[in-house]
C-alpha atoms as a PDB file:
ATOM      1  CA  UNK A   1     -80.602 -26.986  19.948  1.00  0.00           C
ATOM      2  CA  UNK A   2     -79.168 -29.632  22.248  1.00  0.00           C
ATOM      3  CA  UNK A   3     -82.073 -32.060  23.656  1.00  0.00           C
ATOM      4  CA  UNK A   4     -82.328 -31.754  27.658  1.00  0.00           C
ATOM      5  CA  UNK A   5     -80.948 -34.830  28.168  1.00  0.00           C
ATOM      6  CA  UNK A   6     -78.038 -34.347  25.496  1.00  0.00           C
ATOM      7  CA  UNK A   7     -77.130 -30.922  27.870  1.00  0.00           C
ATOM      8  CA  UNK A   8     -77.087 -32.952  30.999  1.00  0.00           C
ATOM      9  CA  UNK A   9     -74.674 -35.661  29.769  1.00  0.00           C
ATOM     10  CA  UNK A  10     -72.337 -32.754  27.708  1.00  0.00           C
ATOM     11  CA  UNK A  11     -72.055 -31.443  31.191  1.00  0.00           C
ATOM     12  CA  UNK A  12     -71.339 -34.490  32.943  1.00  0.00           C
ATOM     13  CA  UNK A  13     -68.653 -35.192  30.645  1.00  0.00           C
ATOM     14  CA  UNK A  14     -67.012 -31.858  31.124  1.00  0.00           C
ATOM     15  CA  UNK A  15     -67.060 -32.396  34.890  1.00  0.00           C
ATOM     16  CA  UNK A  16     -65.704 -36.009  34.300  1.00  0.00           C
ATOM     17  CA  UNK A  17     -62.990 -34.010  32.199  1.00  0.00           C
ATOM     18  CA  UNK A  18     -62.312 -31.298  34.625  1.00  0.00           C
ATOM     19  CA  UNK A  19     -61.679 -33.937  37.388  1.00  0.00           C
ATOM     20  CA  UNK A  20     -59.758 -35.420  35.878  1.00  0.00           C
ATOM     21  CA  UNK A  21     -57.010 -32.827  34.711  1.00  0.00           C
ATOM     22  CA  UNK A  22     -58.366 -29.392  37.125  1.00  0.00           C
ATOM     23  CA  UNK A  23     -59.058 -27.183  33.952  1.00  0.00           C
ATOM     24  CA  UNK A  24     -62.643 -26.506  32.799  1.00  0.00           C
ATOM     25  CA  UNK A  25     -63.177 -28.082  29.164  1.00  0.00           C
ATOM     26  CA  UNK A  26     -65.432 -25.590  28.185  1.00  0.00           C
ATOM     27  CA  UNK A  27     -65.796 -21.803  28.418  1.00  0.00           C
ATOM     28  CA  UNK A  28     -68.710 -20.007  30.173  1.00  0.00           C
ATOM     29  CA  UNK A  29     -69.758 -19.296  26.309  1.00  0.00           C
ATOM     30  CA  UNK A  30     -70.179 -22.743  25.230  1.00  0.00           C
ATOM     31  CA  UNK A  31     -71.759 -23.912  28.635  1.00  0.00           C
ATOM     32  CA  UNK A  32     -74.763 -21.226  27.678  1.00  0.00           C
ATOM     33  CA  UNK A  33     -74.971 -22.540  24.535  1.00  0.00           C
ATOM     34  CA  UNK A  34     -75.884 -26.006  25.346  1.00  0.00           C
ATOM     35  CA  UNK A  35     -79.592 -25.067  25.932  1.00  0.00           C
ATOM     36  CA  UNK A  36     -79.628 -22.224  23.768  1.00  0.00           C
ATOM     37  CA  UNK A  37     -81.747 -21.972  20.461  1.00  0.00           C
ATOM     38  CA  UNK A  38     -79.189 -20.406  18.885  1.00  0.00           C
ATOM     39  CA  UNK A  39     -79.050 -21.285  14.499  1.00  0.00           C
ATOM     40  CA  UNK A  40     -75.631 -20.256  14.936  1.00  0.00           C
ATOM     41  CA  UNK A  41     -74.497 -22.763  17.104  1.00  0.00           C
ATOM     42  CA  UNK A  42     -73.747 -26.069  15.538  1.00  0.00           C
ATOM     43  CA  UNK A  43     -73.344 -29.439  18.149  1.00  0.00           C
ATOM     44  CA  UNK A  44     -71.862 -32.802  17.498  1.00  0.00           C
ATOM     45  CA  UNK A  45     -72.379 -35.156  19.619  1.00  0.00           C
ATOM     46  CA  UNK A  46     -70.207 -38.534  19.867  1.00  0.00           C
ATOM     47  CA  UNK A  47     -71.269 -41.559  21.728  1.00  0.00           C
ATOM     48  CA  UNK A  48     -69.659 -45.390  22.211  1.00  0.00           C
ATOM     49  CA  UNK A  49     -72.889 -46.892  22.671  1.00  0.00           C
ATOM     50  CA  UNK A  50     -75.128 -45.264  25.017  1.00  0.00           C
ATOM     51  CA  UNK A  51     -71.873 -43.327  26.502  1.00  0.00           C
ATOM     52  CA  UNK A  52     -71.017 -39.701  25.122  1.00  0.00           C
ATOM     53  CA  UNK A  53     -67.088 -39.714  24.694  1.00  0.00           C
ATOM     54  CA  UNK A  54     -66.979 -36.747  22.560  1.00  0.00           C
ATOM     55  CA  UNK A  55     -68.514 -33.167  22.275  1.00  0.00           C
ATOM     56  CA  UNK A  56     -68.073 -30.409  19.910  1.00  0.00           C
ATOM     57  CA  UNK A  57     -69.591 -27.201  19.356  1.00  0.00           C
ATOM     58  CA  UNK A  58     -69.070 -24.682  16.714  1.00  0.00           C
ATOM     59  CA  UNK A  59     -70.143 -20.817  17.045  1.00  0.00           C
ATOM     60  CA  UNK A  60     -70.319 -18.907  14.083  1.00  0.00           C
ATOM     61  CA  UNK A  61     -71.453 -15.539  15.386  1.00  0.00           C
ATOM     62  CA  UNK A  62     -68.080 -15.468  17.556  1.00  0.00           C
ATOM     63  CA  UNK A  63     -65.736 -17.616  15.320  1.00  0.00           C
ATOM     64  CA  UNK A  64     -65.093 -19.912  18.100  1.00  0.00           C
ATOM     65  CA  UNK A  65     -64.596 -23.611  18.672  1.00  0.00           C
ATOM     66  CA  UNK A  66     -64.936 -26.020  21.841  1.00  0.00           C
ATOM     67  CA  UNK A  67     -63.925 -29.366  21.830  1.00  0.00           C
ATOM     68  CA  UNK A  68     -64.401 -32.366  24.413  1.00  0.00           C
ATOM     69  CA  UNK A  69     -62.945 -35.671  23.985  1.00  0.00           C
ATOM     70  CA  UNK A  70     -63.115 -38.627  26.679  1.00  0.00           C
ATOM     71  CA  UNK A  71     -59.864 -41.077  26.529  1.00  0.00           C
ATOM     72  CA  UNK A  72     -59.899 -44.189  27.713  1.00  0.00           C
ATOM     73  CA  UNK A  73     -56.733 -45.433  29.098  1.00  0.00           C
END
């Protein structure tokens, strides 16, 4: 289970992310999952120093994937 403060900066990035390009990053499934205690939910988490630039999440009971990656250009 994601930390409170891990959730709120996965969904910044995705709202960074869907600014940027108009298409939600993540589906409504993975969005409930960030708070969720869910053991079949796995989270990795990818920061350049205190900034997140990468999110992934892995759900096991649905065989599903998300992935969010920030590029810097």
């Amino acid at each position: 289970m994601l930390s409170p403060e891990a959730v709120g900066q996965v969904r910044a990035l995705a709202a960074r992310a869907e600014a940027a390009d108009g298409e939600r990053p993540l589906n409504e499934d993975a969005l409930l999952a960030l708070g969720a205690d869910d053991a079949t939910v796995d989270h990795q988490l990818r920061h350049d120093g205190d900034e997140l630039i990468g999110y992934a999440q892995h759900n096991r009971r649905h065989g599903s994937g998300q992935l969010l990656s920030l590029i810097h250009i």
